[in-house]
Protein backbone atom coordinates (compact mmCIF):
# COMPACT_ATOMS: atom_id res chain seq x y z
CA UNK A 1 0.00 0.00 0.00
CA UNK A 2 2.85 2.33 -0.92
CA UNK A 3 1.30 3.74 -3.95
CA UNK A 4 -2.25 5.64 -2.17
CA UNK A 5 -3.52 8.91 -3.25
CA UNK A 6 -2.77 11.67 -0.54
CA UNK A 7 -6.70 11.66 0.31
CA UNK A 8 -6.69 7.84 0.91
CA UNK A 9 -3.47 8.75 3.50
CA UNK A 10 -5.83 11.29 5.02
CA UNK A 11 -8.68 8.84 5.29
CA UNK A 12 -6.28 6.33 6.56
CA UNK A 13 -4.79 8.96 9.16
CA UNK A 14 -8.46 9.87 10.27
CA UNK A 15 -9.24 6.29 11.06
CA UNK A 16 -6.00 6.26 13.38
CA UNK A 17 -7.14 9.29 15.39
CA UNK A 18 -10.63 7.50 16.30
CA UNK A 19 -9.05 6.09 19.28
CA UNK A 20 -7.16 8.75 20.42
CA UNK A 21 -10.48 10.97 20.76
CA UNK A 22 -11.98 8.37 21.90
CA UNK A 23 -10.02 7.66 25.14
CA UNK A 24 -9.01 11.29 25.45
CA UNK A 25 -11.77 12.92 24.93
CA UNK A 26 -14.38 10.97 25.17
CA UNK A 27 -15.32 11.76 21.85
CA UNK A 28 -16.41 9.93 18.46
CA UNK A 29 -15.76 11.27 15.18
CA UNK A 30 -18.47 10.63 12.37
CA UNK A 31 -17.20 7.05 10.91
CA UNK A 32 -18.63 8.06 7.57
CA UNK A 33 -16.68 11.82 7.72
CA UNK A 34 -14.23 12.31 4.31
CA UNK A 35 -11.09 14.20 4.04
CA UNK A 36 -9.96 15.20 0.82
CA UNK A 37 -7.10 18.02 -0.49
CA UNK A 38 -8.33 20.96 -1.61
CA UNK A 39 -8.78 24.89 -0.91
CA UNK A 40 -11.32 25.84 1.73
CA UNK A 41 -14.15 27.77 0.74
CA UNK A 42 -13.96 31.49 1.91
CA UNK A 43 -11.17 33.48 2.72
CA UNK A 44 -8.25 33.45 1.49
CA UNK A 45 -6.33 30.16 -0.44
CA UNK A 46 -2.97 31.47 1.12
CA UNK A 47 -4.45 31.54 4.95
CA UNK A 48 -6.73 28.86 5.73
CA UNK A 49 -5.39 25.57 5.74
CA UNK A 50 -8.40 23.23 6.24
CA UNK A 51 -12.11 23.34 7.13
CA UNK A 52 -14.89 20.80 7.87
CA UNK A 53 -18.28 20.96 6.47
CA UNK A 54 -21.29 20.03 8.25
CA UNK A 55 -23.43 17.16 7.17
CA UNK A 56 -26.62 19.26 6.25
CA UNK A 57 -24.24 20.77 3.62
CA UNK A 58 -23.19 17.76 1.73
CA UNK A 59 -25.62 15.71 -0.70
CA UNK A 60 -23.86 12.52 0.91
CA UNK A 61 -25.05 13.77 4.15
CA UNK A 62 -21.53 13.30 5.43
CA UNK A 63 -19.09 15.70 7.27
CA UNK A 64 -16.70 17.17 4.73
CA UNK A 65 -13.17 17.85 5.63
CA UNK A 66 -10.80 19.43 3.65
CA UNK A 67 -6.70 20.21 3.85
CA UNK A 68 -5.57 22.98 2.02
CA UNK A 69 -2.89 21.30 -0.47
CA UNK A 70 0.01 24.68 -0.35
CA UNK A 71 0.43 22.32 3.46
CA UNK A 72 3.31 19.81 2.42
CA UNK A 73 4.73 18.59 5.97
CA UNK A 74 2.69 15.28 6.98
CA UNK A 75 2.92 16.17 10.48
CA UNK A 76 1.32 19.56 10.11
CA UNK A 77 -1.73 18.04 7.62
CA UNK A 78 -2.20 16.02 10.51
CA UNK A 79 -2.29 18.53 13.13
CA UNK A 80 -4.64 20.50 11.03
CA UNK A 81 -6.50 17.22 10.19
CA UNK A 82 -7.12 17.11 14.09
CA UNK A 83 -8.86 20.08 14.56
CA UNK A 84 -10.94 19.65 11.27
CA UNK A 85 -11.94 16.37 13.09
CA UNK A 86 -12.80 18.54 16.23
CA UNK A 87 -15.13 20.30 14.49
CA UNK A 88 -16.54 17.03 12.88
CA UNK A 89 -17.29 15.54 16.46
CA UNK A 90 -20.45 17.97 16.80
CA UNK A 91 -21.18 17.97 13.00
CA UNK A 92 -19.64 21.84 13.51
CA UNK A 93 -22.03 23.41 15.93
CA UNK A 94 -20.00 25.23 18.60
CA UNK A 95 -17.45 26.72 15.74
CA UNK A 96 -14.79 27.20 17.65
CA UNK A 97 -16.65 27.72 20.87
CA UNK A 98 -17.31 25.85 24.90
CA UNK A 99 -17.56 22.80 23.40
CA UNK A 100 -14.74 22.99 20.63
CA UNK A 101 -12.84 24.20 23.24
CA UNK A 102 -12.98 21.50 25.71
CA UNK A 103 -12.34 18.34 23.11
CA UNK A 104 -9.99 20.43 21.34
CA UNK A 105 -7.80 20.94 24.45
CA UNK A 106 -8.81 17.11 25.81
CA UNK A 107 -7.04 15.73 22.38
CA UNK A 108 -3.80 18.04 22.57
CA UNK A 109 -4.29 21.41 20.82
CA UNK A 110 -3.35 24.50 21.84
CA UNK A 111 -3.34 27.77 21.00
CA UNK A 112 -6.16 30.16 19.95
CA UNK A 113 -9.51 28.15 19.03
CA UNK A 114 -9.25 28.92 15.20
CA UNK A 115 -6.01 28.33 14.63
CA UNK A 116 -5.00 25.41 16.69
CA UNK A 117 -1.44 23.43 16.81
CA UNK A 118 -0.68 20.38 18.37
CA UNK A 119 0.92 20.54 21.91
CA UNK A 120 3.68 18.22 22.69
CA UNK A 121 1.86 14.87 23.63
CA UNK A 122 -0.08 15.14 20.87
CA UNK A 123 2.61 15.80 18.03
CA UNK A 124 4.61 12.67 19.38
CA UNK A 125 1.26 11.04 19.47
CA UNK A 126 0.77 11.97 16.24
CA UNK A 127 4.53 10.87 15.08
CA UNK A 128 3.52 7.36 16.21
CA UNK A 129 0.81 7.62 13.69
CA UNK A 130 2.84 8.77 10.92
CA UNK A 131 5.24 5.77 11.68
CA UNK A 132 2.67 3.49 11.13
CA UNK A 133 1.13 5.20 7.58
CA UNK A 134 2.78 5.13 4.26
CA UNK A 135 5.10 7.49 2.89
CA UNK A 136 2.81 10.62 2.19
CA UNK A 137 2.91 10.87 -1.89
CA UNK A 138 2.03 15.13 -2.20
CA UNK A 139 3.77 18.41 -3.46
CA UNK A 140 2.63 21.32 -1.59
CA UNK A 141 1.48 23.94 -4.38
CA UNK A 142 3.38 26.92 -4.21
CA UNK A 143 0.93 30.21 -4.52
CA UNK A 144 3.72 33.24 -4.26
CA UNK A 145 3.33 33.71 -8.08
CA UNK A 146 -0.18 33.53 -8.48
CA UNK A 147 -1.75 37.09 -9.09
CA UNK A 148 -4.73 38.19 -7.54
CA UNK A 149 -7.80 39.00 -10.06
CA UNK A 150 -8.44 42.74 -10.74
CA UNK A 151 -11.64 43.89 -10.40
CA UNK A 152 -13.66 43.71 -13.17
CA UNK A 153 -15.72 46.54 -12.82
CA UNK A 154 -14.91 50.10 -13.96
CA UNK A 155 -14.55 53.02 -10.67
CA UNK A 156 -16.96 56.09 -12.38
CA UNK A 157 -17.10 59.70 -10.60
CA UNK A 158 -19.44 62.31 -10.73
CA UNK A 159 -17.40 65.56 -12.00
CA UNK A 160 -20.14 67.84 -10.21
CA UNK A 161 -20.87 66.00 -6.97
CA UNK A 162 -18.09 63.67 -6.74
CA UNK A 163 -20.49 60.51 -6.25
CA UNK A 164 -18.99 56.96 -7.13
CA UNK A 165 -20.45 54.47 -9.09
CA UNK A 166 -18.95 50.78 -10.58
CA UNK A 167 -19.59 49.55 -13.75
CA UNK A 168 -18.72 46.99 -16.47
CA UNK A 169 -16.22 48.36 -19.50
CA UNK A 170 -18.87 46.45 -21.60
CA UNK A 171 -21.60 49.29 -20.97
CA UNK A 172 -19.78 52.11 -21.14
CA UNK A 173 -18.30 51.25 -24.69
CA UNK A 174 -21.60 50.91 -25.53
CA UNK A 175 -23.37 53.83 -23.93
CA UNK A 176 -21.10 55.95 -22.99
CA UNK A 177 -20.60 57.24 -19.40
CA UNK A 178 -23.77 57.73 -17.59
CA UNK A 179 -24.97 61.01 -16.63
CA UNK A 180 -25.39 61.21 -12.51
CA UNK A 181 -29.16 62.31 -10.83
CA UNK A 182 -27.27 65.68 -9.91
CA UNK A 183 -26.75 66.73 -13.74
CA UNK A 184 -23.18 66.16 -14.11
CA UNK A 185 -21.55 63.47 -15.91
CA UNK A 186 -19.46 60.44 -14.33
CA UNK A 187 -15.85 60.08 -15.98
CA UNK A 188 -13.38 56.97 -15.03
């Protein structure tokens, strides 16, 4: 089993932290949740490294979790893979709050509530799991290069009352710049 996809690894990983929040927490995570690689929805690609979905929001009816793939150190997609599972536990209820808070800190993690790391016991505890998955098969991707989109809509102001308006390139090539409610006339 040397040749798995990284989201199999993840799966695999997830089924090897069912004890550990079990005894430590007292807690079960969903044994029909899914982890897969991809960017979390919202925010920004280059900050948020993983997020869970509640059930009501899949059509499999199934917690979602996700890992951001720019995260390349197994130990880390772990760590965040913990606190995705955290969330998971309640089908995402409390966010990050009471009752995140208390397994979250049962398990191992520290640090603030929405942006956890693993404390000591639990990264060794979690370098016992590693030792017992396959080698992790995944290239972080790198996002320094990638430009942000421009908006695509056209900044327009009023050369008597200096209002602002937004608008597509499309319709003023086509109708020319709008006159404002004030009399004047917008210009870009």
């Amino acid at each position: 089993m040397n040749n798995i996809t990284r989201e199999q690894w993840l799966n695999l990983a997830l089924d090897q932290l069912r004890p550990l929040f079990a005894n430590k927490a007292g807690a079960t995570i969903p044994h029909d949740a899914r982890v897969s690689v991809g960017f979390p929805g919202g925010g920004s690609a280059r900050k948020r490294v993983g997020e869970c979905w509640p059930r009501i929001r899949s059509r499999d009816g199934i917690n979602e979790i996700f890992i951001s793939p720019v995260v390349a150190e197994p130990l880390r997609m772990l760590d965040i893979l913990v606190h995705e599972a955290v969330h998971a536990v309640d089908d995402c209820a409390s966010g990050h709050g009471k009752a995140f808070k208390r397994t979250a800190t049962a398990i191992g993690l520290t640090g603030k509530m929405t942006a956890t790391v693993a404390g000591d016991e639990l990264k060794a505890e979690l370098q016992a799991i590693l030792a017992t998955l396959p080698p992790l098969t995944h290239g972080a991707l790198d996002l320094s290069g990638r430009k942000k989109q421009p908006t695509r809509l056209l900044k327009l102001e009023c050369d008597s009352c200096g209002m602002i308006v937004r608008t597509t390139a499309k319709w003023v090539e086509q109708t020319g710049c709008p006159a404002c409610a004030c009399g004047g006339k917008f210009h870009g």
